[in-house]
Protein backbone atom coordinates (compact mmCIF):
# COMPACT_ATOMS: atom_id res chain seq x y z
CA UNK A 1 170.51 162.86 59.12
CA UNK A 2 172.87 160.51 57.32
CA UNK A 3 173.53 160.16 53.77
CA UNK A 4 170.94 157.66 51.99
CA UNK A 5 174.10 155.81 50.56
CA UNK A 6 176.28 155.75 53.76
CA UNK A 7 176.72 152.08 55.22
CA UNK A 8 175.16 153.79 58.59
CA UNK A 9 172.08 153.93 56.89
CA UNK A 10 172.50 150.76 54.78
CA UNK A 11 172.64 149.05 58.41
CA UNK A 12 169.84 151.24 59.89
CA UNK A 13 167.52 150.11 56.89
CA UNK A 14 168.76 146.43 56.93
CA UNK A 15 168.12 146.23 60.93
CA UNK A 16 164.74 147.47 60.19
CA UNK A 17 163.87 145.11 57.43
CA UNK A 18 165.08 142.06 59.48
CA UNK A 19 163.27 143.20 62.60
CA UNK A 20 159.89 143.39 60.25
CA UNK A 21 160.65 139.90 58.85
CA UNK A 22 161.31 138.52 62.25
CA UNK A 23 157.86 140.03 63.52
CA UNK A 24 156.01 138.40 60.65
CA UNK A 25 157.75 135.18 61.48
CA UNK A 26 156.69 135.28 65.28
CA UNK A 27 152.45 136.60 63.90
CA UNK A 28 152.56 133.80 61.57
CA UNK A 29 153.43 131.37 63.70
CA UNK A 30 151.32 132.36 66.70
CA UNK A 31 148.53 132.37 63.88
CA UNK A 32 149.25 128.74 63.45
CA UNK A 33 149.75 127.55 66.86
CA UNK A 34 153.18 128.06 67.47
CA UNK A 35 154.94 125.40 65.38
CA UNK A 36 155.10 125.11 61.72
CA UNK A 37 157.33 122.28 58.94
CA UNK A 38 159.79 124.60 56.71
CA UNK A 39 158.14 123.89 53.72
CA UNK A 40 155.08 126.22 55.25
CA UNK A 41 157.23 128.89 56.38
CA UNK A 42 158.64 129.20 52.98
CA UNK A 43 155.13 128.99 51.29
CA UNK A 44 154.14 132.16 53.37
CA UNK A 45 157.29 133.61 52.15
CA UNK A 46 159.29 132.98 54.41
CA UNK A 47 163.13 131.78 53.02
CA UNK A 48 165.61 129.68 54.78
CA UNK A 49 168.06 132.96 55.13
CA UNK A 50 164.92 134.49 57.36
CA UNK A 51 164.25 131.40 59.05
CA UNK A 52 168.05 130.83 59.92
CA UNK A 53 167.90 134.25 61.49
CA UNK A 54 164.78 133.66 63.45
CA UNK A 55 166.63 130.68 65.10
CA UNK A 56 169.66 132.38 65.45
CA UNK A 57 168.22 135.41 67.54
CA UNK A 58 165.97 133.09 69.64
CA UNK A 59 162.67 134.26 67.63
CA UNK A 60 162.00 130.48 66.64
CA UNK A 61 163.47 126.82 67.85
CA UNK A 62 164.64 123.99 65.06
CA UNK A 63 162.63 121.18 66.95
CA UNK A 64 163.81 118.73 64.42
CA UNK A 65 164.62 118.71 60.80
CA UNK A 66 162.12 120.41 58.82
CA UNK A 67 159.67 121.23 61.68
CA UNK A 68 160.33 124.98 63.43
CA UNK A 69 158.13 125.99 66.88
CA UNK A 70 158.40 129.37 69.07
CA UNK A 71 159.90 128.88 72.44
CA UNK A 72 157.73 127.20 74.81
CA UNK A 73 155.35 125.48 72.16
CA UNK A 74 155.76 122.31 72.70
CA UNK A 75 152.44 120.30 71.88
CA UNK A 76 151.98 121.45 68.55
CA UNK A 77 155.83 121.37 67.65
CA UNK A 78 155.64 117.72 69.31
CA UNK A 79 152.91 116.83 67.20
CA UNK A 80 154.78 117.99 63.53
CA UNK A 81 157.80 116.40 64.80
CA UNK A 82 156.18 113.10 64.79
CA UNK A 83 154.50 113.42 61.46
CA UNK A 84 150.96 113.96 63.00
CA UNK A 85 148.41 116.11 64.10
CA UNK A 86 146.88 116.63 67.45
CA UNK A 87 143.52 115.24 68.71
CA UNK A 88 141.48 114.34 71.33
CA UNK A 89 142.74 116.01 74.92
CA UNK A 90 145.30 117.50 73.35
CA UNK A 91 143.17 119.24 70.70
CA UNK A 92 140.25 120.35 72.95
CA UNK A 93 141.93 123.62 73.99
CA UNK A 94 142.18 125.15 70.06
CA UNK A 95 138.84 124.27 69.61
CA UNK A 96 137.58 125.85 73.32
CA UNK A 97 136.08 123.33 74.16
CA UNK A 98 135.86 122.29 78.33
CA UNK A 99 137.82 119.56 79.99
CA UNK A 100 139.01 118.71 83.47
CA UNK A 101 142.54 117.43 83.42
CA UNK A 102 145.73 119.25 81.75
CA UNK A 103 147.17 117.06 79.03
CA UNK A 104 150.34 115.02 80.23
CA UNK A 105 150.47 112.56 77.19
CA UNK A 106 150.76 114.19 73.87
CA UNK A 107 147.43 112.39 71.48
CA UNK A 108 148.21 112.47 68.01
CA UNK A 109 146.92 111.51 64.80
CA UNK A 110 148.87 109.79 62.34
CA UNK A 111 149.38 107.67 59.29
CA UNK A 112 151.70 105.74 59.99
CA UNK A 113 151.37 105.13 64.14
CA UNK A 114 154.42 103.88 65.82
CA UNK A 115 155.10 103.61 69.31
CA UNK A 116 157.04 106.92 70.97
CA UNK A 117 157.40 108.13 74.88
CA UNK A 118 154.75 110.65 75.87
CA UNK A 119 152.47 110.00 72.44
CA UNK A 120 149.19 108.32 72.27
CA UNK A 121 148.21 107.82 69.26
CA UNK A 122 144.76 107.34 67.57
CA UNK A 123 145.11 106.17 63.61
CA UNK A 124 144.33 107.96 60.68
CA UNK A 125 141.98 110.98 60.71
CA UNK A 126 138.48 110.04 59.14
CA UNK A 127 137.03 113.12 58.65
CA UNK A 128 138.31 117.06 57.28
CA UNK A 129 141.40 118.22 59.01
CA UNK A 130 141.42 121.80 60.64
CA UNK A 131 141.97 124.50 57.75
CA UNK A 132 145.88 125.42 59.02
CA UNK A 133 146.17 123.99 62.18
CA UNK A 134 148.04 120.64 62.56
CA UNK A 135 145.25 119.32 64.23
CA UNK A 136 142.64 117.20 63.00
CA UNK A 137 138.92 117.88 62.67
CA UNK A 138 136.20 118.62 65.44
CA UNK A 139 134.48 115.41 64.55
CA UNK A 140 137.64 113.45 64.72
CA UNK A 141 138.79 114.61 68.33
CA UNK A 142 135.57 114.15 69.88
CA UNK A 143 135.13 110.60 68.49
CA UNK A 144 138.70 110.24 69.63
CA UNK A 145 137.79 111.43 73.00
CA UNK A 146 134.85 109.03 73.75
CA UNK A 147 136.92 106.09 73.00
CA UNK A 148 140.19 107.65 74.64
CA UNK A 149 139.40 109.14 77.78
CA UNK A 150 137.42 108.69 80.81
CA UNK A 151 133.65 109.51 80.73
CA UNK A 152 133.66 112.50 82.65
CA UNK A 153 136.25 113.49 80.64
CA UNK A 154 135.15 113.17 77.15
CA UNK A 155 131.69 113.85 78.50
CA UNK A 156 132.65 117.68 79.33
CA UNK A 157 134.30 117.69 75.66
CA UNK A 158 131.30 116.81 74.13
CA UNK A 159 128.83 119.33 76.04
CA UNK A 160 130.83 122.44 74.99
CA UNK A 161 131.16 121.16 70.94
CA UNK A 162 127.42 120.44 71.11
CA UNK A 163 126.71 123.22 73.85
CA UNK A 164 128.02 125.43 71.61
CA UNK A 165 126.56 124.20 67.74
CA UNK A 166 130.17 123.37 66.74
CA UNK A 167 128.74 119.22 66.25
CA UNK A 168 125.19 117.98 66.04
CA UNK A 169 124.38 115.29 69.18
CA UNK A 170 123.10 113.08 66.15
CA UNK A 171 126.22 112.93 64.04
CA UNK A 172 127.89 111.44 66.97
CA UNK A 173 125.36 108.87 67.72
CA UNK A 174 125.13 108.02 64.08
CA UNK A 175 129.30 107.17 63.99
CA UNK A 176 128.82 105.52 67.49
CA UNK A 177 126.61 102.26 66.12
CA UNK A 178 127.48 99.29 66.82
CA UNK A 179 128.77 97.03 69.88
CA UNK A 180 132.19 97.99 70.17
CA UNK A 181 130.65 101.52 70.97
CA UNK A 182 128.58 101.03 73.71
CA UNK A 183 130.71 102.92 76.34
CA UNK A 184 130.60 106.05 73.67
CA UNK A 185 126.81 106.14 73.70
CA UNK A 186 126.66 105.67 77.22
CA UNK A 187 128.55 109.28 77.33
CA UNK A 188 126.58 111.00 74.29
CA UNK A 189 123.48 109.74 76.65
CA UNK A 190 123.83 111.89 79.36
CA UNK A 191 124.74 115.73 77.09
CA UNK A 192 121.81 118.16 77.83
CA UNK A 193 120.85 120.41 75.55
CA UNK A 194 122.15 123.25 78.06
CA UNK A 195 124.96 123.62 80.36
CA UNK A 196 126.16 126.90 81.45
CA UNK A 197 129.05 124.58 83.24
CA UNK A 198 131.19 121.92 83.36
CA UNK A 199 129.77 121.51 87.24
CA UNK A 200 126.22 121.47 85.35
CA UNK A 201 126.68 118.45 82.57
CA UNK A 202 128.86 116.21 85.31
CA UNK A 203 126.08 116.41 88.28
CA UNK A 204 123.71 116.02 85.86
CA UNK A 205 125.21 112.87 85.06
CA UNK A 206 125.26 111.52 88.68
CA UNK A 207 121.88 112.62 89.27
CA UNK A 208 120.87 110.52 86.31
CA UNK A 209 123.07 107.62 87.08
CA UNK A 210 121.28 107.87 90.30
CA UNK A 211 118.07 107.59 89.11
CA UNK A 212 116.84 110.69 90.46
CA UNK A 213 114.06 112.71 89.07
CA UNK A 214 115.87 116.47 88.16
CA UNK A 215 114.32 119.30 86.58
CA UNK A 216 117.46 121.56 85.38
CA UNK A 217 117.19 125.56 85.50
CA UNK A 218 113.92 125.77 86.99
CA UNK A 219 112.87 129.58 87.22
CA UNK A 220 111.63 130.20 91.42
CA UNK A 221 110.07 133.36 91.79
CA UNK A 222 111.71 135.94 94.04
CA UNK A 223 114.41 133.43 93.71
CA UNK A 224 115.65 133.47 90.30
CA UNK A 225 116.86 130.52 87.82
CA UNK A 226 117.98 127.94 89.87
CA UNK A 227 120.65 124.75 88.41
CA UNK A 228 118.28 121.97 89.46
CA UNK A 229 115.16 121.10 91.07
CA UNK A 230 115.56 117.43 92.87
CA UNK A 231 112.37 115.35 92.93
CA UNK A 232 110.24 118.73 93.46
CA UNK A 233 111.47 119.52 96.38
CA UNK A 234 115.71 120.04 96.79
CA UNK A 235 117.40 122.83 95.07
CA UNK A 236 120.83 122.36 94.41
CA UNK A 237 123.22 124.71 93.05
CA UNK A 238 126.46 124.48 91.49
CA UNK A 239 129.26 126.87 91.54
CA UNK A 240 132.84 126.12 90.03
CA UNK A 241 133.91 129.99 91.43
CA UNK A 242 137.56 130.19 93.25
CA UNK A 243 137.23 133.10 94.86
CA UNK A 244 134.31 134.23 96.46
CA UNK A 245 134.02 138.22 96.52
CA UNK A 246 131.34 139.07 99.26
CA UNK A 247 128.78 140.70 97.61
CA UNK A 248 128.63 137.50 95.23
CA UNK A 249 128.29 135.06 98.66
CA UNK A 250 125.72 137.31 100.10
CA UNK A 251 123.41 137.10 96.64
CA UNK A 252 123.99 133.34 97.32
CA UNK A 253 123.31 133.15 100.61
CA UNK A 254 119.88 135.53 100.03
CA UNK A 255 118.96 133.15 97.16
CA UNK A 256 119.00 130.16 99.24
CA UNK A 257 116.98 131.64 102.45
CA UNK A 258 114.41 132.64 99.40
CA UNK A 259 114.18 129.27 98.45
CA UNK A 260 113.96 127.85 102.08
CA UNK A 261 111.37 130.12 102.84
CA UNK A 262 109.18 129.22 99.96
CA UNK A 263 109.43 125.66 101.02
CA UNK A 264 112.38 124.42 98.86
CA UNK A 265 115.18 122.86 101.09
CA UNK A 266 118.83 123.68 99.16
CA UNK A 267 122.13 122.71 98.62
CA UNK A 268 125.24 124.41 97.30
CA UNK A 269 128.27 122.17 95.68
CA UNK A 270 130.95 123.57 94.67
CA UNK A 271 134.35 122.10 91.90
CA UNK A 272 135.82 119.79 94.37
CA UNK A 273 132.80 118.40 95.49
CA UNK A 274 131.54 117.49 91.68
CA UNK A 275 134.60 116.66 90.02
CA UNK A 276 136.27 114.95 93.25
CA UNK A 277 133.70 113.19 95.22
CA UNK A 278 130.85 113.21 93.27
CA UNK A 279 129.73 110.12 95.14
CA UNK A 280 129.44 112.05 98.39
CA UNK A 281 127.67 115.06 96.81
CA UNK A 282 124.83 111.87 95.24
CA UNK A 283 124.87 110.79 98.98
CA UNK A 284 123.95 113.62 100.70
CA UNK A 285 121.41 114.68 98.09
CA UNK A 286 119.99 111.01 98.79
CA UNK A 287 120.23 111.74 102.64
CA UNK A 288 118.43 115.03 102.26
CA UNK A 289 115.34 113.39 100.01
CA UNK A 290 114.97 110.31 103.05
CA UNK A 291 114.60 112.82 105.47
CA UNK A 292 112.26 115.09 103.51
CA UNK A 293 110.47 111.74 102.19
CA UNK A 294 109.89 110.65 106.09
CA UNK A 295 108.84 113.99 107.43
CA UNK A 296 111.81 114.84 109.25
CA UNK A 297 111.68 118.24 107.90
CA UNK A 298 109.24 120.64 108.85
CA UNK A 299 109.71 122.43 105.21
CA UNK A 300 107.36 120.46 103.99
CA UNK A 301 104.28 123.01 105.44
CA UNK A 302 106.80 126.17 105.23
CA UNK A 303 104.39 127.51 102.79
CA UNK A 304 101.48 127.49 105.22
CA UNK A 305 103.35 128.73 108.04
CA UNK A 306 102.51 131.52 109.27
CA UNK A 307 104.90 133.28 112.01
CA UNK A 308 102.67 135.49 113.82
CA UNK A 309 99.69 133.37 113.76
């Protein structure tokens, strides 16, 4: 044990003081998404000595004058560094909300917009800003979204904010009057009031766009809940799962010869087939309902059939 006065402890005590401050520094900023301007840090009590440090030892990166980000944080430090705040694609992951494509363009929201490489940018923010994020408000990215990206896209955005009681469905339609925002209703047209899915709310919408008649999580006894119920007589299941453990498949499998035997015919999409080629998936559903409609199947008297008759 060394003497409280010796500069072995001094150093000891000083090491352990800067290693505190430099794990506050990293919580704080992983608190606020990664990236923060200096004049937060040194609101949280943070002073330029301590943030020097930080930057020397790697803890934190200067991304530009004024603006500080942990390694690897780029979005959000991107963001700050170009006076803004994020929104629409960009923003949906902070607020959990679904979406289909990773972001490769950087949407912002600014005051002053200019043009930048690899920024998109969508005006001022109209409504309240996140509490200490730099990102804007729920509201703002999802209106941002509908105008922004493609329907599927901000369709999925929507679902999850509404899905979830994070917007009302009638605050959006109220801000989407008008004719320049046709194309936004047409999206806010086709949320459900449940989704368990992203597969759910986009074959939803090409079932609707195809004008067919769906009943969604119908309940089939001995079967279970089932995602839809085509024209009374098709069962079709989604399932966005990557890998398939057996016991899962054979439930699945069971389900479906449950609902064939009961008279429903059934079929089984899976991620590629709904976000990829949802036009195929709308065809064969089609294909399946002819052949039903002109009697080519004989499930249409499965529940009168009796095997040993």
């Amino acid at each position: 044990m060394c003497c409280p006065h010796s500069r072995e402890c001094s150093s000891r005590r000083r090491s352990r003081r800067q290693h505190a401050v430099l794990v506050d520094i990293n919580d704080y900023m992983m608190r606020h998404g990664g990236a923060a301007r200096a004049l937060q840090l040194k609101r949280a009590g943070f002073s330029r000595t301590m943030v020097s440090q930080a930057v020397g030892l790697g803890v934190l990166v200067k991304v530009r004058r004024g603006v500080y980000g942990l390694p690897g944080q780029g979005v959000m430090a991107t963001a700050l560094a170009a006076g803004g705040r994020l929104t629409c694609l960009s923003a949906a992951p902070l607020y959990g909300l679904w979406t289909l494509n990773s972001v490769t363009t950087v949407h912002v929201c600014r005051s002053h917009p200019s043009k930048a490489a690899g920024l998109k940018d969508h005006g001022r923010p109209r409504h309240p800003k996140h509490a200490w994020l730099p990102v804007v408000g729920l509201a703002d990215v999802l209106l941002h979204a509908l105008h922004c990206l493609p329907g599927p896209d901000a369709l999925v955005m929507v679902q999850s904010a509404v899905g979830s009681g994070s917007i009302s469905l009638d605050f959006l339609f109220a801000k989407c009057q008008g004719r320049r925002n046709g194309k936004a209703r047409s999206v806010l047209d086709l949320v459900i009031p449940r989704a368990d899915s992203v597969l759910e709310v986009l074959a939803n919408a090409q079932f609707a766009k195809a004008g067919l008649r769906v009943q969604r999580h119908v309940f089939i006894p001995g079967v279970g809940e089932v995602d839809f119920l085509v024209e009374e007589c098709l069962v079709v299941e989604t399932d966005g799962s990557t890998h398939f453990e057996p016991r899962s498949v054979k439930r699945d499998q069971r389900r479906n010869n449950r609902s064939v035997v009961d008279g429903y015919l059934v079929l089984r999409y899976y991620y590629d087939d709904v976000v990829h080629s949802p036009e195929a998936m709308v065809a064969e559903v089609q294909a399946v309902l002819k052949l039903w409609q002109s009697g080519q199947f004989r499930g249409n008297s499965v529940r009168n059939f009796d095997p040993f008759a």
